[in-house]
PDB file of N, CA and C in Angstrom:
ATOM      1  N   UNK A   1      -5.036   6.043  26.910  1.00  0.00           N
ATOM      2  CA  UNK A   1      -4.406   4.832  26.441  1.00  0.00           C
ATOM      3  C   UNK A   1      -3.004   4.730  27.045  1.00  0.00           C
ATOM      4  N   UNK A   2      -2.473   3.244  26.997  1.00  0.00           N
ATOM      5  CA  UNK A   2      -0.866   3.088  27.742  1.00  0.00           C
ATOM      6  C   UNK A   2      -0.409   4.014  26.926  1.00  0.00           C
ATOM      7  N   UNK A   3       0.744   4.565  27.411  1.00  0.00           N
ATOM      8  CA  UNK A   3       1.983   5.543  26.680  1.00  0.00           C
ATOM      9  C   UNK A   3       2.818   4.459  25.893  1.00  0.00           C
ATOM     10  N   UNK A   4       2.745   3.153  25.927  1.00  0.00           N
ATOM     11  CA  UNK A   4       3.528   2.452  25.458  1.00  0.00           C
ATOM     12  C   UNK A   4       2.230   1.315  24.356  1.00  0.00           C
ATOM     13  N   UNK A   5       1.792   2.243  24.129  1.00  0.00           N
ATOM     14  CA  UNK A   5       0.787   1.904  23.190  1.00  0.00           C
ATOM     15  C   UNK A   5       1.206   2.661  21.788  1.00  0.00           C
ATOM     16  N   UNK A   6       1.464   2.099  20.478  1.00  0.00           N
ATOM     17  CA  UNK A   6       1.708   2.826  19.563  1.00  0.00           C
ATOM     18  C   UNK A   6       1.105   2.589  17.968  1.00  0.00           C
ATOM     19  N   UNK A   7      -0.270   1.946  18.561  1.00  0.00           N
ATOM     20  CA  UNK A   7      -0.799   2.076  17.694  1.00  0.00           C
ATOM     21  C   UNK A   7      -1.111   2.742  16.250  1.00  0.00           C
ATOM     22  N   UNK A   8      -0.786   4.469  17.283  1.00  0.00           N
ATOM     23  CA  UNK A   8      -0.565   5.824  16.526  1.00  0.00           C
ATOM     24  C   UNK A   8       0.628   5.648  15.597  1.00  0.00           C
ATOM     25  N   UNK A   9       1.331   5.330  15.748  1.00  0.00           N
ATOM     26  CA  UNK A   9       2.487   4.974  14.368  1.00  0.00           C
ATOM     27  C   UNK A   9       2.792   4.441  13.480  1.00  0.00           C
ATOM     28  N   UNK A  10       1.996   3.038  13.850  1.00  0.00           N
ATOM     29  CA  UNK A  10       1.552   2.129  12.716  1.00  0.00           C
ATOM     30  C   UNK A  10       0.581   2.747  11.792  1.00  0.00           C
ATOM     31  N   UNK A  11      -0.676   3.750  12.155  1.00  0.00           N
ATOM     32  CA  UNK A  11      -1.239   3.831  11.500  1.00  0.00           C
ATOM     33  C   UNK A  11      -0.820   5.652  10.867  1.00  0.00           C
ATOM     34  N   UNK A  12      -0.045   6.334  11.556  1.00  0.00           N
ATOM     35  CA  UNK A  12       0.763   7.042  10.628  1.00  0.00           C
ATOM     36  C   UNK A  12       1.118   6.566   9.154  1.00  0.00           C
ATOM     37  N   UNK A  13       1.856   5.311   9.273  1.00  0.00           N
ATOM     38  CA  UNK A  13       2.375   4.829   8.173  1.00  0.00           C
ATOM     39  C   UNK A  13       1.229   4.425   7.252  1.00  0.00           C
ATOM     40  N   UNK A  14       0.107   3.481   7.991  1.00  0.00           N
ATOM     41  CA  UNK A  14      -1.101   3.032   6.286  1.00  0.00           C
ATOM     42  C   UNK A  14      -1.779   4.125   6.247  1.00  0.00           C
ATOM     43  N   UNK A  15      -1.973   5.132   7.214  1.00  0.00           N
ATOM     44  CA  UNK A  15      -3.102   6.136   6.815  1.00  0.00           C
ATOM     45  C   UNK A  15      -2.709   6.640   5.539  1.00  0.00           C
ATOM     46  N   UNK A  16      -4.273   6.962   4.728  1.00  0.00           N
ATOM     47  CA  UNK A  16      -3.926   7.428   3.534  1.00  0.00           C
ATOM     48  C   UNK A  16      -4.974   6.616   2.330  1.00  0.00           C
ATOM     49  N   UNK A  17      -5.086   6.909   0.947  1.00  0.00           N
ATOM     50  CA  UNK A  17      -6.045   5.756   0.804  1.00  0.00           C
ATOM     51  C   UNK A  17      -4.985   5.126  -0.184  1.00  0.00           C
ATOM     52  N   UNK A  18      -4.072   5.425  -0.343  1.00  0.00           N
ATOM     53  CA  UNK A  18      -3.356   4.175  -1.363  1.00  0.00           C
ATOM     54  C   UNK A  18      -2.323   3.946  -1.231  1.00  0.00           C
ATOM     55  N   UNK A  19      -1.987   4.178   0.507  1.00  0.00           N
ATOM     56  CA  UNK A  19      -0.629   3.304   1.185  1.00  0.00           C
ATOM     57  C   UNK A  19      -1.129   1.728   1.061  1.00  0.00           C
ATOM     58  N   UNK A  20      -1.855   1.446   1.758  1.00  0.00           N
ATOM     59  CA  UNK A  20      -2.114  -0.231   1.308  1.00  0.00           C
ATOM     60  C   UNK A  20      -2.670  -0.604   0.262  1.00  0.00           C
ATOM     61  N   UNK A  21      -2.867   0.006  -0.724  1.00  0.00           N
ATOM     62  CA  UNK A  21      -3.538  -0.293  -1.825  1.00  0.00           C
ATOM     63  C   UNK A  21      -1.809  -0.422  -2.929  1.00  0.00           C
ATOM     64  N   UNK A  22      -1.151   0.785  -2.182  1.00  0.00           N
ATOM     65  CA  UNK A  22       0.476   0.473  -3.078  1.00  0.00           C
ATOM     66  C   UNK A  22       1.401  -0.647  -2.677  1.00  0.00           C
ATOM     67  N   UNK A  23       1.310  -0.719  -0.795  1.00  0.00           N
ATOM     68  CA  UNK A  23       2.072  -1.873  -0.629  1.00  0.00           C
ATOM     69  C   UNK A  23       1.443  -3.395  -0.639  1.00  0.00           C
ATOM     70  N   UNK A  24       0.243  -3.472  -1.093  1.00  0.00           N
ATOM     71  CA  UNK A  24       0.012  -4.887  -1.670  1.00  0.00           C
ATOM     72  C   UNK A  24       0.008  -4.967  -2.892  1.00  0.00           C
ATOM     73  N   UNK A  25       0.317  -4.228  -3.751  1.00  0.00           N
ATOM     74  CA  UNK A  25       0.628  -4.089  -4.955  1.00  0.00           C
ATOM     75  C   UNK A  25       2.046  -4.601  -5.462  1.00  0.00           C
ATOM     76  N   UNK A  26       3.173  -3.867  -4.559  1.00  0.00           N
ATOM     77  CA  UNK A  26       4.506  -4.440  -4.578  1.00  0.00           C
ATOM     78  C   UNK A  26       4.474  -5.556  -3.695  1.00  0.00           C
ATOM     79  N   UNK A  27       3.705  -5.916  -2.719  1.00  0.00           N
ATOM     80  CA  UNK A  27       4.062  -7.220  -2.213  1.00  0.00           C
ATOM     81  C   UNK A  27       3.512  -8.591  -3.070  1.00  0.00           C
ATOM     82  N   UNK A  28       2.779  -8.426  -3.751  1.00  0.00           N
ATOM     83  CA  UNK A  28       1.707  -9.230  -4.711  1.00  0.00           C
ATOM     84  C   UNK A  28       2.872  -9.476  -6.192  1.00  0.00           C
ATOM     85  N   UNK A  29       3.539  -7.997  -6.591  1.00  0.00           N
ATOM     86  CA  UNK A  29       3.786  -8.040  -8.073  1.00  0.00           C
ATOM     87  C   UNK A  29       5.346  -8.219  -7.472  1.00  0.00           C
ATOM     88  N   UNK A  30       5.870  -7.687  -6.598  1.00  0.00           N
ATOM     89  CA  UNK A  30       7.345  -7.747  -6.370  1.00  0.00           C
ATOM     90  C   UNK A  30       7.872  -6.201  -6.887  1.00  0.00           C
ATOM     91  N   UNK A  31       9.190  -5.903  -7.598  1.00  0.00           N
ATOM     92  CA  UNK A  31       9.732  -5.092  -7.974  1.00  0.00           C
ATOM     93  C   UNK A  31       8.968  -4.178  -9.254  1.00  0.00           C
ATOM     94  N   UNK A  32       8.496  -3.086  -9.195  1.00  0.00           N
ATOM     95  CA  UNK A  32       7.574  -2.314 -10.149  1.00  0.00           C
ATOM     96  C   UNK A  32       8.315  -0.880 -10.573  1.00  0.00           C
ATOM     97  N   UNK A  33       8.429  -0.963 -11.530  1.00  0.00           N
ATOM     98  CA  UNK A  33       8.712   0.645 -12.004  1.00  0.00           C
ATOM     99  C   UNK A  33       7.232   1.843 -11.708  1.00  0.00           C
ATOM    100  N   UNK A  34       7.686   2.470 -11.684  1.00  0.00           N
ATOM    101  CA  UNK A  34       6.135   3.694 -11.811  1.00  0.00           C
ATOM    102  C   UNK A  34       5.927   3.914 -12.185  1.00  0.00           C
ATOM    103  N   UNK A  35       5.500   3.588 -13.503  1.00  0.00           N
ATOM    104  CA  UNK A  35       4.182   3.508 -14.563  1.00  0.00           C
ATOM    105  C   UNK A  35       3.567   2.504 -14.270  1.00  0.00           C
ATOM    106  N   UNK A  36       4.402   1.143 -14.024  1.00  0.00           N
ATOM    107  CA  UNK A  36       3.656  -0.004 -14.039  1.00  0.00           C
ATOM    108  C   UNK A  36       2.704   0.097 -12.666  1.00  0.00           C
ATOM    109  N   UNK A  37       3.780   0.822 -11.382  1.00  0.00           N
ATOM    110  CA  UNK A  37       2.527   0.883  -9.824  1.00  0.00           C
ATOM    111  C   UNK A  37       1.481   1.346 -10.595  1.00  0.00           C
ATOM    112  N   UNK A  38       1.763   2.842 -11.427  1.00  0.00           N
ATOM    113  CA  UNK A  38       0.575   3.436 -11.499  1.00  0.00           C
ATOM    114  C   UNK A  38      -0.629   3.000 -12.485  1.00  0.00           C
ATOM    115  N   UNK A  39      -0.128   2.349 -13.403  1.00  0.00           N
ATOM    116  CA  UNK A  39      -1.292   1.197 -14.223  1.00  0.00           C
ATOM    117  C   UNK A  39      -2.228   0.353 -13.436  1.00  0.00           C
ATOM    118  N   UNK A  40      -1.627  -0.265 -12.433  1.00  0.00           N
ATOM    119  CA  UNK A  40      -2.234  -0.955 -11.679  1.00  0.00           C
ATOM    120  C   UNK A  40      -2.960  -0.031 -10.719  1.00  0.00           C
ATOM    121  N   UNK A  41      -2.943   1.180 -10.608  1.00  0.00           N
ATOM    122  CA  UNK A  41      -3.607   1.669  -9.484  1.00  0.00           C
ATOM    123  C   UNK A  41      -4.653   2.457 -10.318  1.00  0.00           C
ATOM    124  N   UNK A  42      -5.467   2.852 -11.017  1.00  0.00           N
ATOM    125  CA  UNK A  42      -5.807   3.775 -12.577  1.00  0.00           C
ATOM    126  C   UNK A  42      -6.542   4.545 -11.562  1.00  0.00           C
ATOM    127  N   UNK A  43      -6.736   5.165 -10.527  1.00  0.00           N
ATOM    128  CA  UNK A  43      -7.476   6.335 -10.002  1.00  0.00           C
ATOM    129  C   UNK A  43      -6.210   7.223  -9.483  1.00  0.00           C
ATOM    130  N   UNK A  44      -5.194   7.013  -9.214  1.00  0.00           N
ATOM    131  CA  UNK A  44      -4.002   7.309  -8.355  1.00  0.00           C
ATOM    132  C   UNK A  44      -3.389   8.473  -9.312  1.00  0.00           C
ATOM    133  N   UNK A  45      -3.444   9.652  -9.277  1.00  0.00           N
ATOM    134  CA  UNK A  45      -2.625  10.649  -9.921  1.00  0.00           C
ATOM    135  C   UNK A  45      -0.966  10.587  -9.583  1.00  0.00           C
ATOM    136  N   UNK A  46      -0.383  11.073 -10.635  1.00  0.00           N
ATOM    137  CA  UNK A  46       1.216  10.571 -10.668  1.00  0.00           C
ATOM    138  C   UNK A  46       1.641  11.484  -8.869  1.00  0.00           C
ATOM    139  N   UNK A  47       1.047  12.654  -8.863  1.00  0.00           N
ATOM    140  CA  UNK A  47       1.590  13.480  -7.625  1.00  0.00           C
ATOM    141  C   UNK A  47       1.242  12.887  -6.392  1.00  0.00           C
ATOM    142  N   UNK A  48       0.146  11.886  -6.478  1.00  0.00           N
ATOM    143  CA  UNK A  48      -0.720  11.431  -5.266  1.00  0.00           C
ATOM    144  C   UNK A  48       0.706   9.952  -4.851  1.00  0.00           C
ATOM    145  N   UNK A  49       0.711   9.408  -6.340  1.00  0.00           N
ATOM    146  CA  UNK A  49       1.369   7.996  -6.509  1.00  0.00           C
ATOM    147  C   UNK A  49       2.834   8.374  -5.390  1.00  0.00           C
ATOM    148  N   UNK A  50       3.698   9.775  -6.687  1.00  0.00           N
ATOM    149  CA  UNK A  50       5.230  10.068  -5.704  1.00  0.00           C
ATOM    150  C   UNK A  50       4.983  10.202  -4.439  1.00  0.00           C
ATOM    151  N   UNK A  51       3.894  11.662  -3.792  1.00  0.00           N
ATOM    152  CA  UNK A  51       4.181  11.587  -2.672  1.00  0.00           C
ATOM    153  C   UNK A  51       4.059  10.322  -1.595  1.00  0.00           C
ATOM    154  N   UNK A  52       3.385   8.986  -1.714  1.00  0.00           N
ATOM    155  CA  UNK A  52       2.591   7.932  -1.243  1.00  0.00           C
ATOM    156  C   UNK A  52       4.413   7.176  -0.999  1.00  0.00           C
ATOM    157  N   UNK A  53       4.430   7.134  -2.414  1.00  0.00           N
ATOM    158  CA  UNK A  53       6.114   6.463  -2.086  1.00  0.00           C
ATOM    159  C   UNK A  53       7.128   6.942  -1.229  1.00  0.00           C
ATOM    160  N   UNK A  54       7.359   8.674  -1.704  1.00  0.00           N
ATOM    161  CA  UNK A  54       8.008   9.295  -0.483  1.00  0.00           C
ATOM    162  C   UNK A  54       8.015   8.622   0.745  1.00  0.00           C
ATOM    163  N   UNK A  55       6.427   9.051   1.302  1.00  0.00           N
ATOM    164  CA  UNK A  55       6.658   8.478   2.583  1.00  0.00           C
ATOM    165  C   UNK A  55       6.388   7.275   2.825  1.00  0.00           C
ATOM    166  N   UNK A  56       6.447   6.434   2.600  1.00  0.00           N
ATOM    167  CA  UNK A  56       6.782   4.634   2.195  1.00  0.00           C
ATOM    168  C   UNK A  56       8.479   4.347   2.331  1.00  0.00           C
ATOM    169  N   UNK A  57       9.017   5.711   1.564  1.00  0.00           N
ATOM    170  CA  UNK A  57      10.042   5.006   1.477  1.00  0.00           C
ATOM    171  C   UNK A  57      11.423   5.603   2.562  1.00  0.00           C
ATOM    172  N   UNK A  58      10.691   7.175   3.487  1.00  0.00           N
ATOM    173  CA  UNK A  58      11.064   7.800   4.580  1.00  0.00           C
ATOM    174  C   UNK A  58      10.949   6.402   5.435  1.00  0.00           C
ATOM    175  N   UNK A  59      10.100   6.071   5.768  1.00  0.00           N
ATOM    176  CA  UNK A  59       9.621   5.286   6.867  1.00  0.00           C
ATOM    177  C   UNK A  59      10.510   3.615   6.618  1.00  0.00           C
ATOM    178  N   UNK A  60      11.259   3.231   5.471  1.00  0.00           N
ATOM    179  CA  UNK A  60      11.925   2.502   5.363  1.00  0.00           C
ATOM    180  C   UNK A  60      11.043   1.139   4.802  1.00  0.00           C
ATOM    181  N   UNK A  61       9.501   1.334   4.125  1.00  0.00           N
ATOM    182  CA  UNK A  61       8.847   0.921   3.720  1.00  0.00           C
ATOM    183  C   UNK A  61       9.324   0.252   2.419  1.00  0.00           C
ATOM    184  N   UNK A  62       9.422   1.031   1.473  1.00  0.00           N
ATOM    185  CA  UNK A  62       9.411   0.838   0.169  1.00  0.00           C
ATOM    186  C   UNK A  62      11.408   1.537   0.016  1.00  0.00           C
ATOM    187  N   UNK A  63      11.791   0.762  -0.846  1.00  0.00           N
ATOM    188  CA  UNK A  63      12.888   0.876  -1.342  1.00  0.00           C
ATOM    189  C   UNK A  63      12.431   1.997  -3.202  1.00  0.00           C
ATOM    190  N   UNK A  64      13.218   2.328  -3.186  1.00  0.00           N
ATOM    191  CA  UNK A  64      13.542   3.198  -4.696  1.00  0.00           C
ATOM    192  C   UNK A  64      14.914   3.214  -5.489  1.00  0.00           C
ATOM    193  N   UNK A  65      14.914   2.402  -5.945  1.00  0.00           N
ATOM    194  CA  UNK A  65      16.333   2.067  -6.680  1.00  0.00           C
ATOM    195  C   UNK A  65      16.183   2.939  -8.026  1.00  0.00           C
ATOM    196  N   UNK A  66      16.772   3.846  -8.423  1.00  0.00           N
ATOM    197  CA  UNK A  66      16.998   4.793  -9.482  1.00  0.00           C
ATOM    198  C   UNK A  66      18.740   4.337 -10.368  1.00  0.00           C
ATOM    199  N   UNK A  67      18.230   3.602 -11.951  1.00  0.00           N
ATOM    200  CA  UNK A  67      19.120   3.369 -12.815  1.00  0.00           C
ATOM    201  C   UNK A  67      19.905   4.554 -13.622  1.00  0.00           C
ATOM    202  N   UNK A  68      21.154   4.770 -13.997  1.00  0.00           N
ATOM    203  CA  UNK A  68      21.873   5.863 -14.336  1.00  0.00           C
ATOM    204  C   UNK A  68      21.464   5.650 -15.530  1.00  0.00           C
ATOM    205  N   UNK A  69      20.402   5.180 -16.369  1.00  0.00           N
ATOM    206  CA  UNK A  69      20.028   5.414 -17.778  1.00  0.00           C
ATOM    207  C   UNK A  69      19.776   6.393 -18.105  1.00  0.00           C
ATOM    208  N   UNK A  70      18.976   6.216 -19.726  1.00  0.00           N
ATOM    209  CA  UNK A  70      18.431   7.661 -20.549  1.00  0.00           C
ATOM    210  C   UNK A  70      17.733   6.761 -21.487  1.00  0.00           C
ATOM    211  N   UNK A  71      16.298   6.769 -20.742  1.00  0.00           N
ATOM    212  CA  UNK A  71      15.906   7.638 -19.658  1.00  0.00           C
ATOM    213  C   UNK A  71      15.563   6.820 -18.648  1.00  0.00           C
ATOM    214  N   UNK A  72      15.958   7.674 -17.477  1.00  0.00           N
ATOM    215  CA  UNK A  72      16.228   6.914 -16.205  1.00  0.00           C
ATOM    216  C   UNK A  72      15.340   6.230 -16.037  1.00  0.00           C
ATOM    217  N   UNK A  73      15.652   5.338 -15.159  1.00  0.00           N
ATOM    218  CA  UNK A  73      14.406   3.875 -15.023  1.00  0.00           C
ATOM    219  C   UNK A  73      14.236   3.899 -13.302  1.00  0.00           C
ATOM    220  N   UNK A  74      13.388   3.865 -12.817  1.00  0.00           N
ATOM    221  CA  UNK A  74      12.813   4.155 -11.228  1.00  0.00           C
ATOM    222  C   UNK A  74      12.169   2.799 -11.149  1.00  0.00           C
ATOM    223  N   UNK A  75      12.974   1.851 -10.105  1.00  0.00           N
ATOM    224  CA  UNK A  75      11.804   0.662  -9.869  1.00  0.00           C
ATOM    225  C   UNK A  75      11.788   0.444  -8.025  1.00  0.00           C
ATOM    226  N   UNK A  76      10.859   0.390  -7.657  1.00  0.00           N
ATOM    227  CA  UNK A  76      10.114   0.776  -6.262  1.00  0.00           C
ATOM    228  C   UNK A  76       9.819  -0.934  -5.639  1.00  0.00           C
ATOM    229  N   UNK A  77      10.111  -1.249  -4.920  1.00  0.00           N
ATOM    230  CA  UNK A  77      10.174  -2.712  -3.923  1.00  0.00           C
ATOM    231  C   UNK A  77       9.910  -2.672  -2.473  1.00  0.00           C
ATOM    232  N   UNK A  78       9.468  -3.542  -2.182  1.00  0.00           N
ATOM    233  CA  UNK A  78       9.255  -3.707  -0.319  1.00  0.00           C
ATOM    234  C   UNK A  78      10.704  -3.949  -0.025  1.00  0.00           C
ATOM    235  N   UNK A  79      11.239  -3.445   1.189  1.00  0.00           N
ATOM    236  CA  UNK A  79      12.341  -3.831   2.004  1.00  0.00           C
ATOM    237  C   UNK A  79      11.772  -4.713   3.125  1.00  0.00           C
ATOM    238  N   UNK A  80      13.277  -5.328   3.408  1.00  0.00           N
ATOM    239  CA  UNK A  80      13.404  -6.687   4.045  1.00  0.00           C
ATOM    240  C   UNK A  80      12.257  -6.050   5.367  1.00  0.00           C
ATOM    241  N   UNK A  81      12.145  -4.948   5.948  1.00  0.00           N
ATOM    242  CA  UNK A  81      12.070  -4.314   6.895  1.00  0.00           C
ATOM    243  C   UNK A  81      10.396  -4.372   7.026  1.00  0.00           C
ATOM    244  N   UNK A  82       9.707  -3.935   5.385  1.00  0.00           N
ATOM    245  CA  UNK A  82       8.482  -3.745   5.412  1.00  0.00           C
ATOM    246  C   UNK A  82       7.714  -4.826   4.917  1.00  0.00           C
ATOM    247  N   UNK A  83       9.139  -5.916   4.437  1.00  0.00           N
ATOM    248  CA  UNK A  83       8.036  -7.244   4.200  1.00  0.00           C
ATOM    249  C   UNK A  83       7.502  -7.857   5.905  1.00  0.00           C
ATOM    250  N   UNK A  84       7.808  -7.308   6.437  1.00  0.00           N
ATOM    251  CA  UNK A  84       7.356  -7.655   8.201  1.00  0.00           C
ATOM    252  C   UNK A  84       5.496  -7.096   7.986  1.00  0.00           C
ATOM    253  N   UNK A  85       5.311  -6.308   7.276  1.00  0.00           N
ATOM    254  CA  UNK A  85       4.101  -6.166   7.255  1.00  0.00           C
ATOM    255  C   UNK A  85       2.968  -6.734   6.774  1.00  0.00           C
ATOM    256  N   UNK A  86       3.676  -7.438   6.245  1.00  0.00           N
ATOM    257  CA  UNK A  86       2.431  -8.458   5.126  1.00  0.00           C
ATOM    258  C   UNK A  86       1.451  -9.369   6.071  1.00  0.00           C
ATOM    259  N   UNK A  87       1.956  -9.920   6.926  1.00  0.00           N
ATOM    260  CA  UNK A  87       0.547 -10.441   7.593  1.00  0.00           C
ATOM    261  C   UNK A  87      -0.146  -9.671   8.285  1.00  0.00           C
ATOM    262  N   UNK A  88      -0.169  -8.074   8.451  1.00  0.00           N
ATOM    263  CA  UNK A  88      -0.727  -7.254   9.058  1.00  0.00           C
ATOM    264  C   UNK A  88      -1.680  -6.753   7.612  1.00  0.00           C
ATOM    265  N   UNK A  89      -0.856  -6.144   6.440  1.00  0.00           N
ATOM    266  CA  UNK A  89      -1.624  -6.116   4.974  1.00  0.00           C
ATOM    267  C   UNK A  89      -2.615  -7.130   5.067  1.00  0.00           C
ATOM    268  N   UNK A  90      -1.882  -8.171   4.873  1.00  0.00           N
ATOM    269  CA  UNK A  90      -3.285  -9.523   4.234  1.00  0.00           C
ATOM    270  C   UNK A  90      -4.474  -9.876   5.118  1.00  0.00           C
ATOM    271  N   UNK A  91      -4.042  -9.302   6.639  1.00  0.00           N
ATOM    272  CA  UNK A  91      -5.240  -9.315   7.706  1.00  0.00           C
ATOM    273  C   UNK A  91      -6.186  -8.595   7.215  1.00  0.00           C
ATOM    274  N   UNK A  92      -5.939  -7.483   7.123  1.00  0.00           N
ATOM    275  CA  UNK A  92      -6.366  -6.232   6.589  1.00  0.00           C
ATOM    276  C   UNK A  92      -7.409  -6.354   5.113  1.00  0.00           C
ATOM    277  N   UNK A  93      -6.886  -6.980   4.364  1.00  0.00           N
ATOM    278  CA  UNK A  93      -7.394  -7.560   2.960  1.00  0.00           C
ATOM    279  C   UNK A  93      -8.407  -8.761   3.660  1.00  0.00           C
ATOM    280  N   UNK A  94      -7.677  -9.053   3.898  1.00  0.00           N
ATOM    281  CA  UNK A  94      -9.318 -10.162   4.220  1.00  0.00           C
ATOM    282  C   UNK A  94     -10.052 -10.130   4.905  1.00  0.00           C
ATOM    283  N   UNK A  95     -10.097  -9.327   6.060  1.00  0.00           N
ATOM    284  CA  UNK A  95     -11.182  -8.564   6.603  1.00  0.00           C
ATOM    285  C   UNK A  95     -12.393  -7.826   6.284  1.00  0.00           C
ATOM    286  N   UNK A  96     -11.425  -6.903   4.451  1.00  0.00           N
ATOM    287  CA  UNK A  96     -12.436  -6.380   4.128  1.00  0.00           C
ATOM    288  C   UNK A  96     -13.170  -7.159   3.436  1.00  0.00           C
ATOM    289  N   UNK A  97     -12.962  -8.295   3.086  1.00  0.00           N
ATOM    290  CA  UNK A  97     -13.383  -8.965   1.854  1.00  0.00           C
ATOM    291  C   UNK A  97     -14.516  -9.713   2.508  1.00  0.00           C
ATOM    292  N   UNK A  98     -13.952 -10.138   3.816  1.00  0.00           N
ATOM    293  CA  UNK A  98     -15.166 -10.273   4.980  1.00  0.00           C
ATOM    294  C   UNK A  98     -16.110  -9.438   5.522  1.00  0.00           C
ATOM    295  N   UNK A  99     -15.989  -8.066   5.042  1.00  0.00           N
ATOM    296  CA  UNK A  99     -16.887  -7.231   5.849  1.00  0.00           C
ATOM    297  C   UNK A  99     -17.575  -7.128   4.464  1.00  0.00           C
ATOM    298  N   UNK A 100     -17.158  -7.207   3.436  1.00  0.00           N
ATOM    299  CA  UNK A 100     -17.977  -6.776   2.244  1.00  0.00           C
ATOM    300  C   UNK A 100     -19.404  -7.710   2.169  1.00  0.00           C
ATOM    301  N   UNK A 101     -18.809  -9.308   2.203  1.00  0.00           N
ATOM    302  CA  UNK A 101     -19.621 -10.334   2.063  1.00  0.00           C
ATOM    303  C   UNK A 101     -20.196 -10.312   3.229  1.00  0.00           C
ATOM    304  N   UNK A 102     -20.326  -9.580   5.090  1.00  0.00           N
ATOM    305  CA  UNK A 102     -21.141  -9.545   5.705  1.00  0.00           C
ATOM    306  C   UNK A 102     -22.361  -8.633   5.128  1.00  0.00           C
ATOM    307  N   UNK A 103     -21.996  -7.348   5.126  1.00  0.00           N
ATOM    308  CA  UNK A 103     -22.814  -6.332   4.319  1.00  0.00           C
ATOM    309  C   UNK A 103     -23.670  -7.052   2.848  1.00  0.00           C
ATOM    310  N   UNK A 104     -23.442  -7.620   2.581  1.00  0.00           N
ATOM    311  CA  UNK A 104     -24.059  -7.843   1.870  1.00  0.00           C
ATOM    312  C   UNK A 104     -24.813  -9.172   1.883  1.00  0.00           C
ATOM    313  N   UNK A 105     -24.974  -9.879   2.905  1.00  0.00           N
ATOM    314  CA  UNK A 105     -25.406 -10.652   3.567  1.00  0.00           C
ATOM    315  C   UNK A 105     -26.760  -9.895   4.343  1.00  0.00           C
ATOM    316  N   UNK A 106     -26.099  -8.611   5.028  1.00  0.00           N
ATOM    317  CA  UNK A 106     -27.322  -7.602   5.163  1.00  0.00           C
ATOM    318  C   UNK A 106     -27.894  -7.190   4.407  1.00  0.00           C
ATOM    319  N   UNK A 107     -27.748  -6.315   3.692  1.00  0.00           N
ATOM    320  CA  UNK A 107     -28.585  -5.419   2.901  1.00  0.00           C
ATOM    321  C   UNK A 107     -28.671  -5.783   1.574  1.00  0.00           C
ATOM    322  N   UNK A 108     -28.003  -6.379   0.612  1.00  0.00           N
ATOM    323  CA  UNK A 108     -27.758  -6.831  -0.245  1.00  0.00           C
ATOM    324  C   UNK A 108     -26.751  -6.215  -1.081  1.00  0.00           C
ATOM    325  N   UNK A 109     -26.554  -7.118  -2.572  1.00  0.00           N
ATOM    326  CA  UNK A 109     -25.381  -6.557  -3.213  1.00  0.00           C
ATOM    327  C   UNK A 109     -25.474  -4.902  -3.563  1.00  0.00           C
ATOM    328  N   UNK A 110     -26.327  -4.236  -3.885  1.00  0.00           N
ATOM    329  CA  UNK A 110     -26.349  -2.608  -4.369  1.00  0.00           C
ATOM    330  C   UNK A 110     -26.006  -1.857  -3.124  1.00  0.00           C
ATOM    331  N   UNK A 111     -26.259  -2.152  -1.866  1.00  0.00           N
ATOM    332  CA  UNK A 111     -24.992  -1.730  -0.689  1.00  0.00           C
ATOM    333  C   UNK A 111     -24.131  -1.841   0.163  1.00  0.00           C
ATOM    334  N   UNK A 112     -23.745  -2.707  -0.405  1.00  0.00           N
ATOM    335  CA  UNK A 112     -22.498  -3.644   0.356  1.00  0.00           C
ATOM    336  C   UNK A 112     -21.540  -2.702   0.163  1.00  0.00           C
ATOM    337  N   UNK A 113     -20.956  -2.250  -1.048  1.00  0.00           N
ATOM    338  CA  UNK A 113     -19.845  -1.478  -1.127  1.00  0.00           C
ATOM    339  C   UNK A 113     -20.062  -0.268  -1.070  1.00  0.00           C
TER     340      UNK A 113
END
């Protein structure tokens, strides 16, 4: 492949199974504390949830604003940086939603998904 191909980095960043499942979550709901990401995500273990943000938020993805309360309040947002991704997300989302309804156009609904 070109050397100036970097495909490989983009998908550094969604690889994973609930990097895009977290950042259409905050792009959909906006600003979320982490209980609330993790309500919305109910398979996502709290260790799976932090580390996912970590690197979301290394990569300049996801913002983490931490309040000096008691008890502290953690609320997690897209930056200006990673709202650039959303028409790459929503491609992504509707693709599958298109591949689901092909598949099942094939074989029917019990294996589509």
């Amino acid at each position: 492949m070109n050397t100036y191909c970097k495909f490989e980095t983009a998908l550094d960043i969604l690889i994973g199974k609930w990097k895009p499942v977290i950042l259409l979550r905050l792009l959909n709901h906006g600003t979320l504390r982490f209980s609330e990401l993790q309500k919305s995500i109910p398979d996502i273990t709290k260790k799976m949830l932090t580390q996912q943000l970590r690197e979301l938020e290394y990569h300049d993805i996801v913002h983490r604003e931490v309040y000096k309360e008691i008890p502290p309040r953690v609320e997690y947002s897209i930056t200006d940086y990673g709202q650039r991704m959303t028409p790459l997300l929503q491609a992504m989302n509707d693709w599958g939603v298109n591949h689901i309804a092909h598949l099942t156009e094939l074989y029917g609904e019990e294996r589509a998904e």
